[in-house]
Every structure is written in structure tokens, then in C-alpha cells.
Protein backbone atom coordinates (compact mmCIF):
# COMPACT_ATOMS: atom_id res chain seq x y z
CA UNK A 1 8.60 -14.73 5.52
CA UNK A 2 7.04 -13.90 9.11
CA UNK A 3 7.20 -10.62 9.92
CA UNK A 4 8.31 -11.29 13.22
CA UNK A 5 11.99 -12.97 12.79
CA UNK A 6 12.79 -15.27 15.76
CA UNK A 7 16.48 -15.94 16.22
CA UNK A 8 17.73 -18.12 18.91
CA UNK A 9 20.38 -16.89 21.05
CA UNK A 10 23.84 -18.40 22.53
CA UNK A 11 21.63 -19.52 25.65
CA UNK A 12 19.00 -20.92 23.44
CA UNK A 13 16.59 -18.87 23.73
CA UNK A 14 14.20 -17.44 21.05
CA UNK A 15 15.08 -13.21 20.32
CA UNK A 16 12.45 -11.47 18.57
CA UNK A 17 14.12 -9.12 15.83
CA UNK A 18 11.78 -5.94 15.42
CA UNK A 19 12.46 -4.50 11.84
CA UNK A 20 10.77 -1.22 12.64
CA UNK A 21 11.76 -0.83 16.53
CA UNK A 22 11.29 3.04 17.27
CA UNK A 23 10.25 3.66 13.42
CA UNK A 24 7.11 6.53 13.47
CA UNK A 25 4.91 5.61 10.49
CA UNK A 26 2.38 7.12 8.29
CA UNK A 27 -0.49 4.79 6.56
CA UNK A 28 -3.13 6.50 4.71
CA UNK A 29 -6.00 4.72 3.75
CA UNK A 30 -4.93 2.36 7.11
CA UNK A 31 -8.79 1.63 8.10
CA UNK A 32 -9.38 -1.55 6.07
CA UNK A 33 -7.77 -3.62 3.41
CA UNK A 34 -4.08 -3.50 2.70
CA UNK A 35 -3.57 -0.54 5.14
CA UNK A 36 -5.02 -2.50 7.79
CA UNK A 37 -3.01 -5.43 7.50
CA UNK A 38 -0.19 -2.98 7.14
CA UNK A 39 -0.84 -1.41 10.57
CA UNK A 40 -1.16 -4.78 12.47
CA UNK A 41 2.37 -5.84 10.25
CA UNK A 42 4.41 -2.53 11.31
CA UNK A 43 2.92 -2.42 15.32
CA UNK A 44 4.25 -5.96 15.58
CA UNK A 45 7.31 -5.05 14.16
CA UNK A 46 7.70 -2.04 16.79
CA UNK A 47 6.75 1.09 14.88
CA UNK A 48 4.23 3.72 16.49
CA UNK A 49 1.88 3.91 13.88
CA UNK A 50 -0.59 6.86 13.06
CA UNK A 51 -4.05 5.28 10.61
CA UNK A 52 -4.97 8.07 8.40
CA UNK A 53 -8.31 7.68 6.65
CA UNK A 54 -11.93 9.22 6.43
CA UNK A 55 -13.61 6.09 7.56
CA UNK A 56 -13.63 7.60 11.01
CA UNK A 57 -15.56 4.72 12.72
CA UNK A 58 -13.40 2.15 11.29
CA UNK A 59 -10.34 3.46 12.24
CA UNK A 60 -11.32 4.55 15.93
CA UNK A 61 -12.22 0.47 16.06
CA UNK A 62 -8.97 -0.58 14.48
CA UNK A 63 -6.91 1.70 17.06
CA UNK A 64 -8.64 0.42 20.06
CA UNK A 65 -8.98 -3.30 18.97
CA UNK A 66 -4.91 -3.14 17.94
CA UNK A 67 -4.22 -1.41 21.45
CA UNK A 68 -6.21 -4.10 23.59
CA UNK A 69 -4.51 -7.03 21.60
CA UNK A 70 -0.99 -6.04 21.52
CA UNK A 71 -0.92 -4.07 24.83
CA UNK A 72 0.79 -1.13 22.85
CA UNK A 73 -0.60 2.40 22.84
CA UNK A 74 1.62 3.65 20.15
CA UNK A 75 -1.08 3.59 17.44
CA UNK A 76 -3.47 6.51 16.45
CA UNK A 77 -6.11 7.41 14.32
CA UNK A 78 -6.38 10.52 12.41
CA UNK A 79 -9.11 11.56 9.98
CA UNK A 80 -7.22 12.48 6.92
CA UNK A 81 -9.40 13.10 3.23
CA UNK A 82 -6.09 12.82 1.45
CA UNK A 83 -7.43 15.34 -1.38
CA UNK A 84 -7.07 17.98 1.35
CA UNK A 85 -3.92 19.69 1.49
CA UNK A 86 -4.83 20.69 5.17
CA UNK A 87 -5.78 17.61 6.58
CA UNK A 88 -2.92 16.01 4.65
CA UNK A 89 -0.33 18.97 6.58
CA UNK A 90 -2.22 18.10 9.98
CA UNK A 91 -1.46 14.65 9.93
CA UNK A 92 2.48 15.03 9.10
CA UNK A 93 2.13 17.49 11.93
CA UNK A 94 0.70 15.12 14.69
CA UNK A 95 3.40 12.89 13.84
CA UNK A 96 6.03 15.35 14.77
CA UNK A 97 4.17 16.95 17.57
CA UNK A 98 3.58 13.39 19.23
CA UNK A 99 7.06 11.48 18.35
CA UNK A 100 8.83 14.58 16.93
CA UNK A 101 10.42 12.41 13.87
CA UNK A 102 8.26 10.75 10.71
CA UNK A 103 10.40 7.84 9.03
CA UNK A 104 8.01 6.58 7.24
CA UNK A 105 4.99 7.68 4.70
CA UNK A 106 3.17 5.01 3.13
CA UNK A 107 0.87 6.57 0.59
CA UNK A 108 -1.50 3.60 0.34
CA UNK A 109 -5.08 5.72 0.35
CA UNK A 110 -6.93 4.71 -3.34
CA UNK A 111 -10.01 4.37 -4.75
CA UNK A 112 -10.95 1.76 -7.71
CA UNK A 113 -13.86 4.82 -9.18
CA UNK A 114 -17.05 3.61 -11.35
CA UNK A 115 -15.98 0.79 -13.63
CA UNK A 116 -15.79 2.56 -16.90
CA UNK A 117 -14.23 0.51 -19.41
CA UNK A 118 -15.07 2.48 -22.77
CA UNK A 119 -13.42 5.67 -22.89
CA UNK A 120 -16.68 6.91 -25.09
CA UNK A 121 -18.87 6.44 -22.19
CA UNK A 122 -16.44 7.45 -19.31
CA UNK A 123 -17.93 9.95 -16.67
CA UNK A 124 -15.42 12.92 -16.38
CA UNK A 125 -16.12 13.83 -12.74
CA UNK A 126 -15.09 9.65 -11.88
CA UNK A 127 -11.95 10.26 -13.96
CA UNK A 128 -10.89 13.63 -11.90
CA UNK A 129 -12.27 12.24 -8.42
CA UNK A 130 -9.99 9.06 -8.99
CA UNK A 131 -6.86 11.12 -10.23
CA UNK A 132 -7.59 13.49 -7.23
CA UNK A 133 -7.47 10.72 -4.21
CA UNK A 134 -4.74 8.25 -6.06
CA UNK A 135 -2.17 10.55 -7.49
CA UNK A 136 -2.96 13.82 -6.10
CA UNK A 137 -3.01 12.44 -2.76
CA UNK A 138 0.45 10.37 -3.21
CA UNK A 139 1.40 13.88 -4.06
CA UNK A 140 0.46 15.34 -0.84
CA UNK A 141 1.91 12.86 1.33
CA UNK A 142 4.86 12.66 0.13
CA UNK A 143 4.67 16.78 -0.26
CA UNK A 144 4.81 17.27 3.55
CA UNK A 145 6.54 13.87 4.28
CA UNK A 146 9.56 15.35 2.14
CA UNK A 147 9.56 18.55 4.18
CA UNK A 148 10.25 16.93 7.22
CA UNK A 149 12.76 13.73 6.17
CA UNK A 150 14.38 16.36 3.98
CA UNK A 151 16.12 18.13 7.32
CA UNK A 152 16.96 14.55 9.23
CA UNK A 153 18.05 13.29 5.93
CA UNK A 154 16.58 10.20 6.10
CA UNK A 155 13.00 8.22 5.49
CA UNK A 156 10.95 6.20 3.61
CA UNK A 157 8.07 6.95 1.07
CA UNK A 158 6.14 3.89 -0.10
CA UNK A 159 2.93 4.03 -2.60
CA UNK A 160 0.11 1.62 -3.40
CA UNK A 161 -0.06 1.61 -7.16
CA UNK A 162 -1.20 -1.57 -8.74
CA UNK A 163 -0.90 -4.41 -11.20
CA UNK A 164 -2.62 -2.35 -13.55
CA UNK A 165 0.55 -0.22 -14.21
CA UNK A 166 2.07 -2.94 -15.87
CA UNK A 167 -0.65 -4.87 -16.98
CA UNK A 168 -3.52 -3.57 -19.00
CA UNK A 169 -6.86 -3.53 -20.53
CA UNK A 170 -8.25 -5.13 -17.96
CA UNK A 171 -9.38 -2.18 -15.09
CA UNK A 172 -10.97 0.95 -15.95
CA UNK A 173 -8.99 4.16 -17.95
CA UNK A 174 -9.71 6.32 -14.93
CA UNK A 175 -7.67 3.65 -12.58
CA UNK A 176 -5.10 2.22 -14.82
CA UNK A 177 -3.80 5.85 -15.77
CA UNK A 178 -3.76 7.20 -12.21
CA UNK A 179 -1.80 3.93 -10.99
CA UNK A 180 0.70 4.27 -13.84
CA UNK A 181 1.17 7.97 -12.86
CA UNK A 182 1.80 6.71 -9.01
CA UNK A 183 5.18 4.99 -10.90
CA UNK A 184 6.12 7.91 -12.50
CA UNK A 185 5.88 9.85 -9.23
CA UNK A 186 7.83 6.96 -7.26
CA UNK A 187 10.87 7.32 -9.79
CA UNK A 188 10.74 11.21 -10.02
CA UNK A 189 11.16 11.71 -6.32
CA UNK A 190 13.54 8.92 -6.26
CA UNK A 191 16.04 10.81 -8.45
CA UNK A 192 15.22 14.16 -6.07
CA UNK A 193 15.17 12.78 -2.76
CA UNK A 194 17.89 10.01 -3.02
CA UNK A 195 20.57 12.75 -2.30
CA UNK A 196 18.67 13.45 1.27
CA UNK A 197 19.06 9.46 2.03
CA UNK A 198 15.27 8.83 1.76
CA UNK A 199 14.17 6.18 -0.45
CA UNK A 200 11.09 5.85 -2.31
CA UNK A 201 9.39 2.73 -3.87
CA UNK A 202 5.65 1.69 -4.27
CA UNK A 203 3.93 -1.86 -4.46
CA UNK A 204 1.74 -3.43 -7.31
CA UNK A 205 -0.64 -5.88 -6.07
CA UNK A 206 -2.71 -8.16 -8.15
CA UNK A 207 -6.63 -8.21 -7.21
CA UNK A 208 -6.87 -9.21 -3.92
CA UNK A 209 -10.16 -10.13 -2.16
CA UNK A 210 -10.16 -6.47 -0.14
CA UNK A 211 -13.12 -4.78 0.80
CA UNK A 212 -12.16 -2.34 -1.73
CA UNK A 213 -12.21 -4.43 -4.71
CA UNK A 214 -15.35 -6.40 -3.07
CA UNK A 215 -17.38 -3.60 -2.82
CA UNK A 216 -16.74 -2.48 -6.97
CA UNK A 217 -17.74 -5.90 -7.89
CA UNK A 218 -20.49 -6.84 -6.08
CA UNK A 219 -18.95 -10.46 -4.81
CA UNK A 220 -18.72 -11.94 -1.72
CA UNK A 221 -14.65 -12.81 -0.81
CA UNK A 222 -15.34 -16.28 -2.23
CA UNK A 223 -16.27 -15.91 -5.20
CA UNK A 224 -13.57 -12.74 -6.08
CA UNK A 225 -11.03 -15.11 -4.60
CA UNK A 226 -12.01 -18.25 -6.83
CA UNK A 227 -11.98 -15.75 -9.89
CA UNK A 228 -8.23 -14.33 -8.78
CA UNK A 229 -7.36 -18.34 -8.64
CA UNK A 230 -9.17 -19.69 -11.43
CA UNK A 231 -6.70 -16.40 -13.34
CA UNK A 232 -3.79 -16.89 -11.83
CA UNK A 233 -0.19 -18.31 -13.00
CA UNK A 234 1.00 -19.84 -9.95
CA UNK A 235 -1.53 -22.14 -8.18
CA UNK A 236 -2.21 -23.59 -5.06
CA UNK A 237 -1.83 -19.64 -3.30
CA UNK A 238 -4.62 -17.00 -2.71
CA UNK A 239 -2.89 -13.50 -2.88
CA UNK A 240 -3.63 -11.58 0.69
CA UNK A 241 -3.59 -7.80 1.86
CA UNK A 242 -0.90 -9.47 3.91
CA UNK A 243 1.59 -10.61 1.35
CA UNK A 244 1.01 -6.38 0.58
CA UNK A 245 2.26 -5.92 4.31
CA UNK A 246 5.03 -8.09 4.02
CA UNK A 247 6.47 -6.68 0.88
CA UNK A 248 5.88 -2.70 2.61
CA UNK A 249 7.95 -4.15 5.71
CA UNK A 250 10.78 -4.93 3.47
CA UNK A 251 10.72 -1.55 1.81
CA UNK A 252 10.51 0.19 4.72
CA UNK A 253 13.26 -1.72 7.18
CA UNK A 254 16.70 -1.71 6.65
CA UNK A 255 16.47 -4.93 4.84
CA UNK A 256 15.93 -2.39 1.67
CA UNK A 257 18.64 0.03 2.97
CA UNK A 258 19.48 -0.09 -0.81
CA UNK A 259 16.28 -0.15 -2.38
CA UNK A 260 14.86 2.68 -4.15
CA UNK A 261 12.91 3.74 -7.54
CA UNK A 262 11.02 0.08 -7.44
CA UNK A 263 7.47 -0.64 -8.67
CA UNK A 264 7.66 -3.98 -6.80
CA UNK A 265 4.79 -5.85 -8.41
CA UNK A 266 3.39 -8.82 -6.42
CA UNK A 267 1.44 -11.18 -8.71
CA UNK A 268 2.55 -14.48 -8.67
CA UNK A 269 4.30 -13.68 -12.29
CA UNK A 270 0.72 -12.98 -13.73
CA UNK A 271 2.00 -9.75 -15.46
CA UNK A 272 4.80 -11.61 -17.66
CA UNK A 273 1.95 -14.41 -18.43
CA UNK A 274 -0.36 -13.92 -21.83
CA UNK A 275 -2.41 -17.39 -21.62
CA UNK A 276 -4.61 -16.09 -24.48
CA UNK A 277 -3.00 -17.87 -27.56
CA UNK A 278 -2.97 -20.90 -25.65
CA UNK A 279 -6.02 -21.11 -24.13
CA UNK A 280 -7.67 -20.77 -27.71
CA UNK A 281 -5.58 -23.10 -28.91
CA UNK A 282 -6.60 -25.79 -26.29
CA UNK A 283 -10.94 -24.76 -26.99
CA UNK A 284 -9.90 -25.71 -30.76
CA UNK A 285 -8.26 -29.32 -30.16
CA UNK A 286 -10.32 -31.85 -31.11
């Protein structure tokens, strides 16, 4: 599905629907990876969109590339550590000092922390640095995103959490435990804030070849994309930060005026697969 819906009118000629037209969104964490392709996905789609994130450099680049090639200026950059309550205030605030309205809050900021797979060996700060930028920082953005939707009684909060809060054993204690706590905190304020008309849902990717995940492995995009395929149940597709985008358009347009409370997990049905017994079964045929 395009992001971009062209329609052909009674004259024949080609419409182009905008699913966010006028929409003011928040992505934290909107510098690189799925934020990025999040940005580009929700600018094309007619939102003014402010990119949180502490990669300052990146995100300066991002703005002014994204202004040059689509010709529009609503997109800005704000330097946002989303462990800081005051940055994370500031940058609801620019958002209603600039457009005066925030309908939209995607919580997306994460980090994958040192890849500590015993729990015997685990290094506490990792665990409380990971908890602190993926959870505690959902927390904050949807903290002051609620105090504003709350009053126009309507918006959108969207999280990041991952395949590894349905799937486990295979990604470290630190980050499978923070992303299942990212579902628990998408449901909770479900229940709260469904009464206000704002929805909340997050997205579980599968790896995808981001410089996130690139950088805690060590491989080039290659070779973690041949791994993701080589694991994967359905063939013949390599998972994207932009099938991430697509799925956070949906969420956030009116085409999920209804949705709310969903861990919408996008994996190519990896999560309902265990290959294991059959896969040992095939190295013992004769």
C-alpha cells in the first residue's frame, strides 16, 4: 500500500488523497532508521512534522534535505534526550507554540543496549540506561502529549516496541523486558485515554537492517539482511523501516479511527512460526 493514494476523478484525472493533511506530528528518535522513514512517510502525506532526537547533526541534515526535496517547510528539528523530562516538555511545547495543536506523538526513540544475553553476567547500569530511554521515555511523551490532546479531546499516541515482546529468547533481558513493558503502557493508557477520543497503539517490527540494529552487530546491511531472510517465514520479501512507516500511517490516519490498544506486530508471521522441531528433524533424515 503506497502511502500516497491516487484516485482518479469524474474528469479523469489523478487526486492525491493526503491521510495526514493539516495533522502536527511528533517523532522521537526521527533522525535515522524507522523514524526517518517515518518523517519522509507523514510529510508526503501532509503532516507538519517536528524530528526529535539527540543526533543533532543528523537531524539538521534530514530537515533541510526533506525541505529542498518536497518544497515543504513544515518540518523541524528539535534536540530532544527523551530521558529528560525538560527537553521532553520543550518539544510538546514548540509544537503548540508553532501550530498551536499536537495530533500526533509517535514515541519511536529506543536503544538496543550492550548485548547481554545471560542474566548472570548482565551490566546493571545497561539494564537501567535501556529501561530509562525505551520505557521511561514512552512515558514522557506520551506524559505531555496527554496533557495537551486531553483538552481538544482528540490524538494519537503510537510506540516502537518490538518483535521481542512477543517473541523471546532471542534479544537481550535488558531489551526484551523494556519492549514488553512499552505493551503494557500502550494498553494502560488505552483504557485511560480512550474516553478523551485519543487512541493509542504501538508497532512490533522484526529485525530490520536499520542503522540501529547494524551498529549492535557489527554487519554491513547485507549481510544483517541475508540473516533476517535466511530466518524468515515468508520469503521472497526483505522487511524495511518503511513497511514500519506504512503501518504508523495507518495508526495514525483515520483509516484506524477505530483502532486502539494494538501491539501491531509486523513480521511476516515469524512470531507464530517455531521451525525448531522441524529443522532437526530434516539434519536427522538420512
Amino acid at each position: 500500500m503506497n502511502g500516497s493514494i491516487s484516485s482518479v476523478s469524474l474528469h479523469g484525472q489523478s487526486n492525491i488523497v493526503r491521510r495526514l493533511e493539516g495533522k502536527v506530528a511528533i517523532i522521537t528518535g526521527g533522525a535515522s532508521g524507522f523514524g526517518e522513514s517515518t518523517a519522509r512517510l507523514f510529510l508526503q502525506n501532509g503532516a507538519k512534522v517536528i524530528i526529535a532526537d539527540v543526533q543533532d547533526k543528523l537531524g539538521q541534515s534530514l530537515c533541510q534535505e526533506l525541505k529542498h526535496s518536497t518544497g515543504n517547510q513544515d518540518v523541524t528539528y528539535v534536540h530532544c534526550d527523551v530521558t529528560s523530562d525538560s527537553d521532553v516538555k520543550n518539544l510538546v511545547d514548540v509544537a503548540m507554540s508553532e501550530y498551536g495543536k499536537l495530533d500526533i506523538m509517535y514515541n519511536n526513540a529506543g536503544i538496543p543496549g550492550n548485548l547481554d544475553f545471560t542474566i548472570s553476567d548482565a551490566d546493571n547500569e545497561n539494564f537501567k540506561r535501556v529501561f530509562d530511554v525505551n520505557v521511561y521515555g514512552g512515558f514522557l511523551g506520551a506524559k505531555y502529549a496527554a496533557k495537551v490532546m486531553i483538552p481538544a479531546r482528540s490524538g494519537v499516541i503510537l510506540f516502537t516496541s518490538s518483535l521481542a515482546s512477543v517473541c523471546c529468547g532471542e534479544s537481550p533481558h535488558s531489551y526484551t523486558v523494556s519492549k514488553h513493558a512499552i505493551v503494557g503502557l500502550t494498553k494502560n493508557l488505552c483504557v485511560e485515554l480512550g474516553q478523551y477520543g485519543i487512541r493509542v497503539n504501538c508497532i512490533s517490527p522484526c529485525a530490520v537492517a536499520t542503522p540501529l540494529l547494524r551498529n549492535a552487530t557489527g554487519l554491513e546491511k547485507s549481510a544483517v539482511e541475508d540473516i533476517i531472510c535466511a530466518s524468515a517465514t515468508l520469503k521472497g520479501v526483505v522487511p524495511t523501516s518503511e513497511d514500519v512507516a506504512e503501518a504508523a500511517l495507518y495508526l495514525c490516519s483515520d483509516a484506524g479511527k477505530f483502532v486502539s490498544g494494538v501491539n501491531h506486530i509486523i513480521d511476516g508471521g515469524y512470531s507464530i512460526t517455531n521451525q525448531s522441531y522441524i529443522t532437526i528433524l530434516k539434519s536427522l533424515a538420512p
